[in-house]
C-alpha atoms as a PDB file:
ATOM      1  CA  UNK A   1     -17.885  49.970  26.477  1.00  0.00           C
ATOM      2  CA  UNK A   2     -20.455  50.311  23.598  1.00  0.00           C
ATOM      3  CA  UNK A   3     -18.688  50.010  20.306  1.00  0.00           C
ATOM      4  CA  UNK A   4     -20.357  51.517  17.756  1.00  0.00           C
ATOM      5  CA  UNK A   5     -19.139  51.185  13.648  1.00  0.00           C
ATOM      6  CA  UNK A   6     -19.427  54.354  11.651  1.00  0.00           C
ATOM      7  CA  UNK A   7     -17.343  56.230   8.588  1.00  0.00           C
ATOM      8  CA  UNK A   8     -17.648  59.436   7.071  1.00  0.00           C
ATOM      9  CA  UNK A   9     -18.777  57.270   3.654  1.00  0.00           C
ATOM     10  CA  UNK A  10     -22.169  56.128   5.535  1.00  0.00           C
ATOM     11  CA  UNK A  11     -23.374  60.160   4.214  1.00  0.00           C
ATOM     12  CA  UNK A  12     -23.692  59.004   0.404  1.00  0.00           C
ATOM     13  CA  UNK A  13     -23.991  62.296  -1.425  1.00  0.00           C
ATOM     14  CA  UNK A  14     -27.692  61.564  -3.489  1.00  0.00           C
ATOM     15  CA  UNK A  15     -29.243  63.665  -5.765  1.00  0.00           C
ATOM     16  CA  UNK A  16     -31.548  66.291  -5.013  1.00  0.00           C
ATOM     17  CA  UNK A  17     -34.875  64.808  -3.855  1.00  0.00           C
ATOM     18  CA  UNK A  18     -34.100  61.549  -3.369  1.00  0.00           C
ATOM     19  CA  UNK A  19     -36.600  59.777  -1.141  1.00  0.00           C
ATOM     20  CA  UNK A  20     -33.802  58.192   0.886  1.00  0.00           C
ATOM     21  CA  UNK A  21     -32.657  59.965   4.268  1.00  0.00           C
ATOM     22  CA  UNK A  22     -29.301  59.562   4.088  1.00  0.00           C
ATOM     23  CA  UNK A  23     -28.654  62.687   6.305  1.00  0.00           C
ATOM     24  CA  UNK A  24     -29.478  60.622   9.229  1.00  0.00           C
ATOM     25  CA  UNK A  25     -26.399  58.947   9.209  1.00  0.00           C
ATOM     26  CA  UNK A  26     -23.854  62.069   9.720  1.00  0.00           C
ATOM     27  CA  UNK A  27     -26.819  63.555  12.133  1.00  0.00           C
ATOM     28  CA  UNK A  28     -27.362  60.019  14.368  1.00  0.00           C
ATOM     29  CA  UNK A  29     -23.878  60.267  15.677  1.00  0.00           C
ATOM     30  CA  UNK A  30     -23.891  64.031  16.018  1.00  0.00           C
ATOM     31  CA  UNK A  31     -26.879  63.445  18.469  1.00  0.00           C
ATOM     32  CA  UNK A  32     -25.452  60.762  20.479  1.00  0.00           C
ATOM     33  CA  UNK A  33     -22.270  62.721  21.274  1.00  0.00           C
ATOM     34  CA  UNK A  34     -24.169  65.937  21.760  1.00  0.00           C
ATOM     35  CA  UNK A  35     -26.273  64.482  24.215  1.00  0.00           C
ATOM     36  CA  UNK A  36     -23.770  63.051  26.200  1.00  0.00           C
ATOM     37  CA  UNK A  37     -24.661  59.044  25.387  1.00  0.00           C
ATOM     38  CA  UNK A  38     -21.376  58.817  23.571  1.00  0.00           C
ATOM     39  CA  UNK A  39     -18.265  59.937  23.397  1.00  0.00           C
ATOM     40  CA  UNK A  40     -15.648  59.499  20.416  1.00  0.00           C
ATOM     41  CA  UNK A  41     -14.043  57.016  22.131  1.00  0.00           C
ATOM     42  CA  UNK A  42     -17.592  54.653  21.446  1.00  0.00           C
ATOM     43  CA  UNK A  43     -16.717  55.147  18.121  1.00  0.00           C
ATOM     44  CA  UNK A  44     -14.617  52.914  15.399  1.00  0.00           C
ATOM     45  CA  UNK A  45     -14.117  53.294  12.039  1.00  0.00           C
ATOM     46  CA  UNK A  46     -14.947  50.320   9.478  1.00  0.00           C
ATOM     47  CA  UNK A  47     -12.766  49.309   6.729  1.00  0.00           C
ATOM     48  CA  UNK A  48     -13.332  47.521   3.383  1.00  0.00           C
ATOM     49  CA  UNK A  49     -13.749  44.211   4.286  1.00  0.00           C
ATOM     50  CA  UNK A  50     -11.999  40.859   3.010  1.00  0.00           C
ATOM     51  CA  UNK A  51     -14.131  40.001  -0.236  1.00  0.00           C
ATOM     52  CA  UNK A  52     -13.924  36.554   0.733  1.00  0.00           C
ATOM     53  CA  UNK A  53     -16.194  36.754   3.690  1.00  0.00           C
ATOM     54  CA  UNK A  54     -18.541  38.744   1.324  1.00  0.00           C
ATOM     55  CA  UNK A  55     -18.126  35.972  -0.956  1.00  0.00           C
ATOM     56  CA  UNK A  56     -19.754  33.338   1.570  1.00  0.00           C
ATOM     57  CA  UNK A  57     -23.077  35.066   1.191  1.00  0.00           C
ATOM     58  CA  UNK A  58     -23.270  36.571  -2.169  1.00  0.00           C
ATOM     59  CA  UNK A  59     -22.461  34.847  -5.768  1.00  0.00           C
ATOM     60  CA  UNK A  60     -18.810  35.638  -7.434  1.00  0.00           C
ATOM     61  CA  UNK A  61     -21.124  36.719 -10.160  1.00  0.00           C
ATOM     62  CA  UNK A  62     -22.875  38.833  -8.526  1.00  0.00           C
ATOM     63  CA  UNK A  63     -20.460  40.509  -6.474  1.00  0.00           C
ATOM     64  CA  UNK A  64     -17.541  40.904  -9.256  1.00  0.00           C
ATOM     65  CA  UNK A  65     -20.389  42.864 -11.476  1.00  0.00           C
ATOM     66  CA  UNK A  66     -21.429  44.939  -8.510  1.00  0.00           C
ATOM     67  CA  UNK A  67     -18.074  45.848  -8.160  1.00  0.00           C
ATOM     68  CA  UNK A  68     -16.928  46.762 -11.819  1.00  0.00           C
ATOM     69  CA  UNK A  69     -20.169  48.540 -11.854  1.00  0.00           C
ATOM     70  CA  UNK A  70     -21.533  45.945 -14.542  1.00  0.00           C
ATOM     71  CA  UNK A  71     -25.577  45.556 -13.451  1.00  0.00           C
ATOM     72  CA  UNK A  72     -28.142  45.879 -15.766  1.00  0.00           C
ATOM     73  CA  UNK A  73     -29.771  48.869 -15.836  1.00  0.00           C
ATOM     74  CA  UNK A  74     -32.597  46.707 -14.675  1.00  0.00           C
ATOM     75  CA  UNK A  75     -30.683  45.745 -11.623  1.00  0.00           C
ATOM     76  CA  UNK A  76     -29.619  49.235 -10.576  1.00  0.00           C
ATOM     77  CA  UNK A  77     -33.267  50.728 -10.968  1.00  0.00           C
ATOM     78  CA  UNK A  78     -34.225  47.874  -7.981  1.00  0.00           C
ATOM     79  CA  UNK A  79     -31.682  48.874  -5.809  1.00  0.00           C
ATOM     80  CA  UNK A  80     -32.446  52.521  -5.894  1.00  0.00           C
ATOM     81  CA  UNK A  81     -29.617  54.323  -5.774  1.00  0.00           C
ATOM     82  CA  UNK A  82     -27.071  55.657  -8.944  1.00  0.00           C
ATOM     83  CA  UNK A  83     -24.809  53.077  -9.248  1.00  0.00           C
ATOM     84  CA  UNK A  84     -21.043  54.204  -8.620  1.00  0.00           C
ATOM     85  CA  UNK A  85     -17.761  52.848  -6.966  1.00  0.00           C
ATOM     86  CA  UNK A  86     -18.453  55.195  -4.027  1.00  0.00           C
ATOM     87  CA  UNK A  87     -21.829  53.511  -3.554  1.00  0.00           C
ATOM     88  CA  UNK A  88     -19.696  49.742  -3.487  1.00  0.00           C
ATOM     89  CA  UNK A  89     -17.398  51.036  -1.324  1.00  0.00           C
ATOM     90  CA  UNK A  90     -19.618  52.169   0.966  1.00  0.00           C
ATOM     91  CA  UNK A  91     -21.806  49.159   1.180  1.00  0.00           C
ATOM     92  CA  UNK A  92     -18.704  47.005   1.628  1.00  0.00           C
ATOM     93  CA  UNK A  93     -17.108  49.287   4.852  1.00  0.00           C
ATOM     94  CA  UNK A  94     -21.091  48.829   6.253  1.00  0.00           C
ATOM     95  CA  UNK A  95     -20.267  45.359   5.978  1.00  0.00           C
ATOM     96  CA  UNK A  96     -17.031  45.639   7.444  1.00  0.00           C
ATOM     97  CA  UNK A  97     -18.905  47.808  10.444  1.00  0.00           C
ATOM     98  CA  UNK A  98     -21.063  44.667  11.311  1.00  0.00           C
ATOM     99  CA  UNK A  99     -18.514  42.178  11.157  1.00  0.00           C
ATOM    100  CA  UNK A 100     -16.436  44.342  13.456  1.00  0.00           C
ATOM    101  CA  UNK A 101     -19.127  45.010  15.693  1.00  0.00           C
ATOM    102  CA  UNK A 102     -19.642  41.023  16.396  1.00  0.00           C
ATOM    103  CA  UNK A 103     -16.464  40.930  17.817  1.00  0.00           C
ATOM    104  CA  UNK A 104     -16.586  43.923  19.902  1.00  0.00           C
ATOM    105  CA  UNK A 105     -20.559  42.362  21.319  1.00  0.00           C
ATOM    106  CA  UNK A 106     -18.423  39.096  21.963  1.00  0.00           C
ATOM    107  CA  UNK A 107     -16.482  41.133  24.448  1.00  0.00           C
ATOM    108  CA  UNK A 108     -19.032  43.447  25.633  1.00  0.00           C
ATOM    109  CA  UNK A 109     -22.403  41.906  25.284  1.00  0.00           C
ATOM    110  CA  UNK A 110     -23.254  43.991  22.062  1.00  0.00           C
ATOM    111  CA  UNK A 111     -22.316  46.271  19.689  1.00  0.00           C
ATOM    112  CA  UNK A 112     -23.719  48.317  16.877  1.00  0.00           C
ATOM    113  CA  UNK A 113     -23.515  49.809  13.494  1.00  0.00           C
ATOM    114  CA  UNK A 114     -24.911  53.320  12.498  1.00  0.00           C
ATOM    115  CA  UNK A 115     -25.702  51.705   9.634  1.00  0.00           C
ATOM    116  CA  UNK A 116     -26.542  48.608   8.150  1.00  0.00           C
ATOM    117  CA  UNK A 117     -29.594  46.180   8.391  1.00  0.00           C
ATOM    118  CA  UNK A 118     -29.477  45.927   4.400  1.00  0.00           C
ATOM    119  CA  UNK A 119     -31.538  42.704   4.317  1.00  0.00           C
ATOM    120  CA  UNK A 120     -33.364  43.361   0.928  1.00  0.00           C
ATOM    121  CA  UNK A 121     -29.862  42.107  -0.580  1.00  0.00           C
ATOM    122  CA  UNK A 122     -30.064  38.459  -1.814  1.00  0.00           C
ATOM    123  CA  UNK A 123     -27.444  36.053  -2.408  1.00  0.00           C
ATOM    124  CA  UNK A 124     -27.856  36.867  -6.062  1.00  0.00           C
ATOM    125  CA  UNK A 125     -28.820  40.708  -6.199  1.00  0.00           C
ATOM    126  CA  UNK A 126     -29.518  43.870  -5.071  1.00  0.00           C
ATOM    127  CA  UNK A 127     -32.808  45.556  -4.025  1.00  0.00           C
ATOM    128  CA  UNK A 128     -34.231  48.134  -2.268  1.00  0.00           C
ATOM    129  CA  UNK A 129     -31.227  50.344  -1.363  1.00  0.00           C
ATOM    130  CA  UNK A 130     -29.304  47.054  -0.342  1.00  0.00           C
ATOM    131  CA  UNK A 131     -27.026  45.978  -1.929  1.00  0.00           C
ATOM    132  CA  UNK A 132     -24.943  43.903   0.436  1.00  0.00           C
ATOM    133  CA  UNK A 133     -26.864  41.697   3.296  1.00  0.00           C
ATOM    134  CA  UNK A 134     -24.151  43.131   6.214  1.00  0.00           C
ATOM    135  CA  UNK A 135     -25.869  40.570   9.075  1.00  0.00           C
ATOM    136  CA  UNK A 136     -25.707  37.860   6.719  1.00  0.00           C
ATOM    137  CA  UNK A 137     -22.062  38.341   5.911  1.00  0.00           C
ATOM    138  CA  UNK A 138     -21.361  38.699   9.837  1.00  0.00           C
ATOM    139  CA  UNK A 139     -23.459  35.791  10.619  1.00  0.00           C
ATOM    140  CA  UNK A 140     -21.276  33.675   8.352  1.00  0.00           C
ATOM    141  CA  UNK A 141     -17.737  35.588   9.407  1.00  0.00           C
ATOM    142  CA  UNK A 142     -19.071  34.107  13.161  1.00  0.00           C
ATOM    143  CA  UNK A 143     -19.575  30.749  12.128  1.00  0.00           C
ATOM    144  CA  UNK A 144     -16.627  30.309   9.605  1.00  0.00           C
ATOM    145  CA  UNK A 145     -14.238  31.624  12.851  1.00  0.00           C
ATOM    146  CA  UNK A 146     -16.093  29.249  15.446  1.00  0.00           C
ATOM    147  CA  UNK A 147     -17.137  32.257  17.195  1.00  0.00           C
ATOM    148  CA  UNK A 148     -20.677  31.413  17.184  1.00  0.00           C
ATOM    149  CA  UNK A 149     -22.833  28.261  15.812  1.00  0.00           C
ATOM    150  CA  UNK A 150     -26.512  28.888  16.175  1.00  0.00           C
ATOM    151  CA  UNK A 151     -27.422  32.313  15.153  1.00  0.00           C
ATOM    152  CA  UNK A 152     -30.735  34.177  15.807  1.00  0.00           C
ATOM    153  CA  UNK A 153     -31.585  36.946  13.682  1.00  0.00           C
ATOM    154  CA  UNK A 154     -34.255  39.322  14.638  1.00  0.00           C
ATOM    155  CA  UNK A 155     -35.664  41.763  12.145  1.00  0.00           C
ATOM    156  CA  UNK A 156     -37.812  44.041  13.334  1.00  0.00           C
ATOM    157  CA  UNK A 157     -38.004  46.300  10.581  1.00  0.00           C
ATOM    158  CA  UNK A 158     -41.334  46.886   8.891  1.00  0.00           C
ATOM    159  CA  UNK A 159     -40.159  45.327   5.815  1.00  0.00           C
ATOM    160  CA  UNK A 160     -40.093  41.748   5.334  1.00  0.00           C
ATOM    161  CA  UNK A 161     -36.424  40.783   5.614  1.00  0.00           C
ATOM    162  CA  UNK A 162     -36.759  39.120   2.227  1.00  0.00           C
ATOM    163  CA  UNK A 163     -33.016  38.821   1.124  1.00  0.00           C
ATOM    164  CA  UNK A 164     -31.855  37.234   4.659  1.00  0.00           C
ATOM    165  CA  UNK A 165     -35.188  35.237   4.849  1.00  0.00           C
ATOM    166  CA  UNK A 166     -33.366  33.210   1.165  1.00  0.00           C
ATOM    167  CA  UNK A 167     -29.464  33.699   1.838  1.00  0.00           C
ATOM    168  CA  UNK A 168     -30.496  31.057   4.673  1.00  0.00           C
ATOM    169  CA  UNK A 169     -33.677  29.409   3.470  1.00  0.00           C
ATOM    170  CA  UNK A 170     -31.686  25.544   3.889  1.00  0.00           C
ATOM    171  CA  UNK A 171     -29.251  26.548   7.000  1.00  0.00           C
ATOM    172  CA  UNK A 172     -31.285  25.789  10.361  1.00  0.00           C
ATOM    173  CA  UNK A 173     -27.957  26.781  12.015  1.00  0.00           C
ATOM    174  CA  UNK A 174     -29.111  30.373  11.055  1.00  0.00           C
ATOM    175  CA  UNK A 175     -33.018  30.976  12.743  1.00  0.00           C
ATOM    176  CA  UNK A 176     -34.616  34.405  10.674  1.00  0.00           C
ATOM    177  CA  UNK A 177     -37.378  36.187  12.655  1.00  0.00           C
ATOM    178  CA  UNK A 178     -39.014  38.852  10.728  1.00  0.00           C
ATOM    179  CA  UNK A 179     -42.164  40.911  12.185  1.00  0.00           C
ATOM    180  CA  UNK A 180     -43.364  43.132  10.060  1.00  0.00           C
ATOM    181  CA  UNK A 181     -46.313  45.391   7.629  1.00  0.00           C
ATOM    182  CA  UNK A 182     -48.361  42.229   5.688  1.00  0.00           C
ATOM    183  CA  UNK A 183     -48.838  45.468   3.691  1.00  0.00           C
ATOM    184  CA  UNK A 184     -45.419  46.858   3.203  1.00  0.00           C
ATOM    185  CA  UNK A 185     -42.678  45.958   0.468  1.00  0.00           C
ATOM    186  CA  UNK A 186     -41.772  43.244  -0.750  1.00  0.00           C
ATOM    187  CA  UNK A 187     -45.154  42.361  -1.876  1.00  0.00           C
ATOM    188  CA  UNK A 188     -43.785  38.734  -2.464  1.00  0.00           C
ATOM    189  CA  UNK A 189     -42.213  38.056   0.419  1.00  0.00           C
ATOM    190  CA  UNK A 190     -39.511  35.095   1.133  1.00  0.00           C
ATOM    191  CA  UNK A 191     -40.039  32.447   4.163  1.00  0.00           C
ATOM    192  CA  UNK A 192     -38.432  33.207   7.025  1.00  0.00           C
ATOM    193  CA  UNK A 193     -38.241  30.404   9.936  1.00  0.00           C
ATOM    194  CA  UNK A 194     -40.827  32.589  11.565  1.00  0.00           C
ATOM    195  CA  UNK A 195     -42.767  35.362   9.689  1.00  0.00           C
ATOM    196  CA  UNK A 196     -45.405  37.880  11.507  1.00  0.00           C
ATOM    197  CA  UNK A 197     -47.580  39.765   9.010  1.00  0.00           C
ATOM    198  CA  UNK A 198     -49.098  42.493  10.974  1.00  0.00           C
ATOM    199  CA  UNK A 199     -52.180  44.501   9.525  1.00  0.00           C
ATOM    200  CA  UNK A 200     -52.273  47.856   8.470  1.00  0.00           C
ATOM    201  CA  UNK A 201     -52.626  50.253  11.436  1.00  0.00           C
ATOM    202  CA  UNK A 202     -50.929  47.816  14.203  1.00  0.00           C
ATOM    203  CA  UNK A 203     -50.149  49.953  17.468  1.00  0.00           C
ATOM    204  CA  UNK A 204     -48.242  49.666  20.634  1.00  0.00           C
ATOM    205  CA  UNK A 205     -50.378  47.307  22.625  1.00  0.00           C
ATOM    206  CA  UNK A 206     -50.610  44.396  20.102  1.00  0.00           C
ATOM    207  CA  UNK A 207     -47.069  44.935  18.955  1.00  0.00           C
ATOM    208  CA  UNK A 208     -45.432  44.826  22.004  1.00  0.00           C
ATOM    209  CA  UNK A 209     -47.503  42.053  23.196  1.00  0.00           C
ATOM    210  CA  UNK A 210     -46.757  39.785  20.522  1.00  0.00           C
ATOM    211  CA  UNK A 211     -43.428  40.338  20.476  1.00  0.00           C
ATOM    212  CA  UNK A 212     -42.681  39.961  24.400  1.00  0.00           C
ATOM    213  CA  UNK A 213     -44.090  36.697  23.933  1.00  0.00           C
ATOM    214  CA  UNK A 214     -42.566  35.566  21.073  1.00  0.00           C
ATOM    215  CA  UNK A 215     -39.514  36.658  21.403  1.00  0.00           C
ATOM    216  CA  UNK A 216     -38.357  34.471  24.843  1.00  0.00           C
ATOM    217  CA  UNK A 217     -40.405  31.565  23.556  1.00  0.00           C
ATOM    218  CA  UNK A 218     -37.548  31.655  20.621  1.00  0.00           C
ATOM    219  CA  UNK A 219     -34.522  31.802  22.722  1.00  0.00           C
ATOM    220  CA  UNK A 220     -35.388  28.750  24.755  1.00  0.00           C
ATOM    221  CA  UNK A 221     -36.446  26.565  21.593  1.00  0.00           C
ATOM    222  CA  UNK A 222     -33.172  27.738  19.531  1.00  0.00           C
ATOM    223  CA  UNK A 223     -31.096  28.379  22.468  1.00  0.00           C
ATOM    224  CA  UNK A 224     -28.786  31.134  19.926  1.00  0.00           C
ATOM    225  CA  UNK A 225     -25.401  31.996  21.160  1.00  0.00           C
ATOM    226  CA  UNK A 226     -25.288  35.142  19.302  1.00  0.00           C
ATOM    227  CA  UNK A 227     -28.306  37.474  18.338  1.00  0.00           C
ATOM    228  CA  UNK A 228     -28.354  39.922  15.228  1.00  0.00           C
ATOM    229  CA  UNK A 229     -31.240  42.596  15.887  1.00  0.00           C
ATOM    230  CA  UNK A 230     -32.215  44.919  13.024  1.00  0.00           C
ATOM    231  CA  UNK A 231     -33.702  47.897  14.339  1.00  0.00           C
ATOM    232  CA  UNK A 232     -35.480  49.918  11.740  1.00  0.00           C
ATOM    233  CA  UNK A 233     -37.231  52.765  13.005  1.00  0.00           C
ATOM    234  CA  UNK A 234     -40.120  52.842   9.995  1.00  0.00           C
ATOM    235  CA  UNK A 235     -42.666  51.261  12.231  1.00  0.00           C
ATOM    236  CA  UNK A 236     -43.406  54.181  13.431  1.00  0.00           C
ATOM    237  CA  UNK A 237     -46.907  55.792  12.579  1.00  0.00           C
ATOM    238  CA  UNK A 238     -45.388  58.890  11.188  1.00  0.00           C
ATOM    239  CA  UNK A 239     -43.290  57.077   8.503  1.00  0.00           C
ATOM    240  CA  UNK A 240     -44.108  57.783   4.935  1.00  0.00           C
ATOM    241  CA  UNK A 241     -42.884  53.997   3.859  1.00  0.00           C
ATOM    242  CA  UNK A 242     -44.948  51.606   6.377  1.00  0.00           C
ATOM    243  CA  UNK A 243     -47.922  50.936   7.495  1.00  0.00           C
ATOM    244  CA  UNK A 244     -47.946  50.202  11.095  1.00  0.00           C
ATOM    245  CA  UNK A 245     -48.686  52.823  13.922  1.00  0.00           C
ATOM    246  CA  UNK A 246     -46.350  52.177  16.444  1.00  0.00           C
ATOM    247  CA  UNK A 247     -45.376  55.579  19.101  1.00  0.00           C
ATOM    248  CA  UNK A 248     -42.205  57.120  19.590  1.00  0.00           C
ATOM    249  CA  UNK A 249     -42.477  55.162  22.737  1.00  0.00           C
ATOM    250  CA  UNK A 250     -43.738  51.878  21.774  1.00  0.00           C
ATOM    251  CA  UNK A 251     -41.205  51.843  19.293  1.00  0.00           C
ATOM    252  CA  UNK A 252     -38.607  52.828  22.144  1.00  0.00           C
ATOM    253  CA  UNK A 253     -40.121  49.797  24.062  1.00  0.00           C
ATOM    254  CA  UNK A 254     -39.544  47.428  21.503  1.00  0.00           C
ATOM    255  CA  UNK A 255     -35.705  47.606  21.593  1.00  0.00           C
ATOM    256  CA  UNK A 256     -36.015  47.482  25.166  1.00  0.00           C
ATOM    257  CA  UNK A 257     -37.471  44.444  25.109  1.00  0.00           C
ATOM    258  CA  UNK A 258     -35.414  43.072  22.645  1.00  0.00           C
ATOM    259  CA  UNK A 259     -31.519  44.048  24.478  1.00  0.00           C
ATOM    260  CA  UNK A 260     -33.051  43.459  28.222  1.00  0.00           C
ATOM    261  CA  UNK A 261     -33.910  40.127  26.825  1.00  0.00           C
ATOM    262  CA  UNK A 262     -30.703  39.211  25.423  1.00  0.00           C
ATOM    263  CA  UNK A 263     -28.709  40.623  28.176  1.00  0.00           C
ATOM    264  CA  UNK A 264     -30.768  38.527  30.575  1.00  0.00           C
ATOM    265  CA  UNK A 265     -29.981  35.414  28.891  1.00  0.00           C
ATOM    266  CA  UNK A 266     -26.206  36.505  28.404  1.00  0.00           C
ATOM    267  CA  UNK A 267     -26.385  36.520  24.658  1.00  0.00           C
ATOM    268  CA  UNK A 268     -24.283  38.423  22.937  1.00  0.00           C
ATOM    269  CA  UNK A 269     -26.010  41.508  20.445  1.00  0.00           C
ATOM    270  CA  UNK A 270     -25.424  42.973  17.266  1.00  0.00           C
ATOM    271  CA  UNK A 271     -27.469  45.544  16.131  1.00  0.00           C
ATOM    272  CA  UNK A 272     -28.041  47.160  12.439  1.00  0.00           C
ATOM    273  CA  UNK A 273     -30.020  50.276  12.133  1.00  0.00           C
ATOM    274  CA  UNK A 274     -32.036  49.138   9.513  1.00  0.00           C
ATOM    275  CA  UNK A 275     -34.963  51.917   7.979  1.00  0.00           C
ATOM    276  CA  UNK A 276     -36.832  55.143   8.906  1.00  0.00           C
ATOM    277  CA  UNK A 277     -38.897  57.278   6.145  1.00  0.00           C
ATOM    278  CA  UNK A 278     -40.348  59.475   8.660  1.00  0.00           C
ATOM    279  CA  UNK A 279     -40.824  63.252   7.203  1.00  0.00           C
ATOM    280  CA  UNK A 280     -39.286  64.973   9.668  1.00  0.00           C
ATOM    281  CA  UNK A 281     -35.902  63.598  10.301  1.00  0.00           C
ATOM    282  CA  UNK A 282     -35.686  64.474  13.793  1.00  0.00           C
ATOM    283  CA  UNK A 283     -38.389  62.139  14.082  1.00  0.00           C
ATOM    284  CA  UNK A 284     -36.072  59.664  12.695  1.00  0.00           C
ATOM    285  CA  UNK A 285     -33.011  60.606  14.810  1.00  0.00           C
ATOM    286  CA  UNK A 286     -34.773  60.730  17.891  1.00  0.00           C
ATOM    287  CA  UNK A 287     -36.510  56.481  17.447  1.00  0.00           C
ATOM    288  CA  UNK A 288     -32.745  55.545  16.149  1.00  0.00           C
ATOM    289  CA  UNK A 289     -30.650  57.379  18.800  1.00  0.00           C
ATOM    290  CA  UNK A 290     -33.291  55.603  21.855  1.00  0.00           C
ATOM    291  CA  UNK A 291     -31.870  52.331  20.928  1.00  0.00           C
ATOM    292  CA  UNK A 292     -28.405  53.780  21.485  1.00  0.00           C
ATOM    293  CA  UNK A 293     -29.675  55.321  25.026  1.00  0.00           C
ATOM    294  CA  UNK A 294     -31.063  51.565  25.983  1.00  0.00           C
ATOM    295  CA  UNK A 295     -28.009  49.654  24.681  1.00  0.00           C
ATOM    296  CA  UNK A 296     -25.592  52.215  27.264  1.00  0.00           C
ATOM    297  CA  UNK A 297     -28.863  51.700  30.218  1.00  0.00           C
ATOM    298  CA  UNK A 298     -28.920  48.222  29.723  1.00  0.00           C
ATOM    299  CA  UNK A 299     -25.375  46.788  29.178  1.00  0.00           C
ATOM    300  CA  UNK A 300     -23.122  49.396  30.713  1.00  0.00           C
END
């Protein structure tokens, strides 16, 4: 069965005119049971996790003054969003979601989280509307349990996945694979094992080409026994935030790609929904909910 993570707290109440969608997260699973692609029982609810696992990604500094709300004013501007404990809470059960989830893809050959794919959060700090790195923390919760040892991370958002790209800049038992706008945020990006800069105005074709050549080429030379995919949906050529100019369809194709591949090579799949600035947010719902439809095509 598809497990999916998701909790009421995902919906953080903003205020009015914030540039952040945060409606898509009580709409996404509204849409998938609607539609019929799943059912409650697909469902599981995230708690907060054990701050120790938290702890093997992010500094005791860093973490203890997220949590007593003690950031500069400075370091709450970056992230983006007003600072409060139901914003910490949050980003901790979204943690919890993708830790969770890695289990449940262990069993069933993947798993994913309605939310998540925060990897503008470094070891050290916040940015970007992330606050917590959730993959990052999983990735480690795998290894520390012997569940996994050499890790694959594909980020496929069209941000730079700056935050994971330095959490593991010295582990090569963690590989970080980030494709994304050479134009887009952060405009100093971080070294990931593999970086793709695409130009401004990228479509389908040379996406999709790139990355179903790529992407195989990297399983054989790192040979991963688990796979963390973040998903983001602001490729797209209607999104406000990126650059790129990627269809409904070619964006569809991508996570194709990406879940036919691992389920081909029997690796197990984790998947974090990562961004989507699109205007419309049906536009938004629809790209996010096709990876859903692919994961139940492909795996079950």
């Amino acid at each position: 069965m598809l497990k999916i993570a998701y909790h009421p707290i995902y919906k953080l109440p903003l205020p009015e005119g914030h540039r952040f969608p945060m409606l898509k997260y009580d709409l996404l699973p509204k849409q998938l049971l609607f539609e019929g692609t799943c059912s409650q029982e697909n469902f599981f609810e995230p708690l907060l996790p054990n701050k120790n696992l938290v702890l093997k990604v992010h500094s005791k500094e860093y973490f203890n003054n997220l949590i007593e709300l003690h950031l500069t004013k400075k370091e709450v501007r970056k992230i983006g969003f007003p600072l409060d404990h139901l914003l910490v809470e949050r980003e901790q059960i979204i943690a919890d979601g993708t830790i969770k989830a890695c289990d449940y893809a262990l069993e069933y050959g993947i798993a994913m989280n309605i939310a998540g794919g925060t990897h503008h959060a470094y070891s050290n700090r916040g940015e970007a509307f992330c606050l917590l790195n959730d993959q990052a923390i999983a990735a480690r919760y795998l290894q520390n349990e012997k569940k996994a040892k050499k890790i694959l991370i594909i980020d496929l958002d069209v941000h730079q996945g700056n935050g994971t790209a330095e959490i593991f800049q010295n582990d090569s038992s963690v590989y970080t694979f980030s494709m994304h706008g050479a134009n887009n945020y952060p405009f100093k990006k971080e070294v990931s094992d593999l970086d793709i800069a695409l130009e401004k105005g990228t479509s389908d074709k040379e996406y999709l080409d790139i990355l179903a050549k790529v992407l195989p080429n990297l399983i054989n030379s790192i040979k991963p026994d688990f796979i963390f995919y973040l998903c983001g949906v602001d490729i797209l050529s209607t999104d406000k935030l990126g650059t790129l100019a990627v269809s409904h369809e070619g964006c569809k194709k991508r996570d194709e790609i990406v879940i036919s591949t691992c389920a081909k090579h029997g690796i197990p799949i984790q998947c974090s929904m990562g961004g989507g600035y699109s205007p419309r947010i049906k536009d938004i719902i629809n790209a996010h909910a096709n990876t859903f439809r692919i994961a139940q095509e492909v795996f079950f």
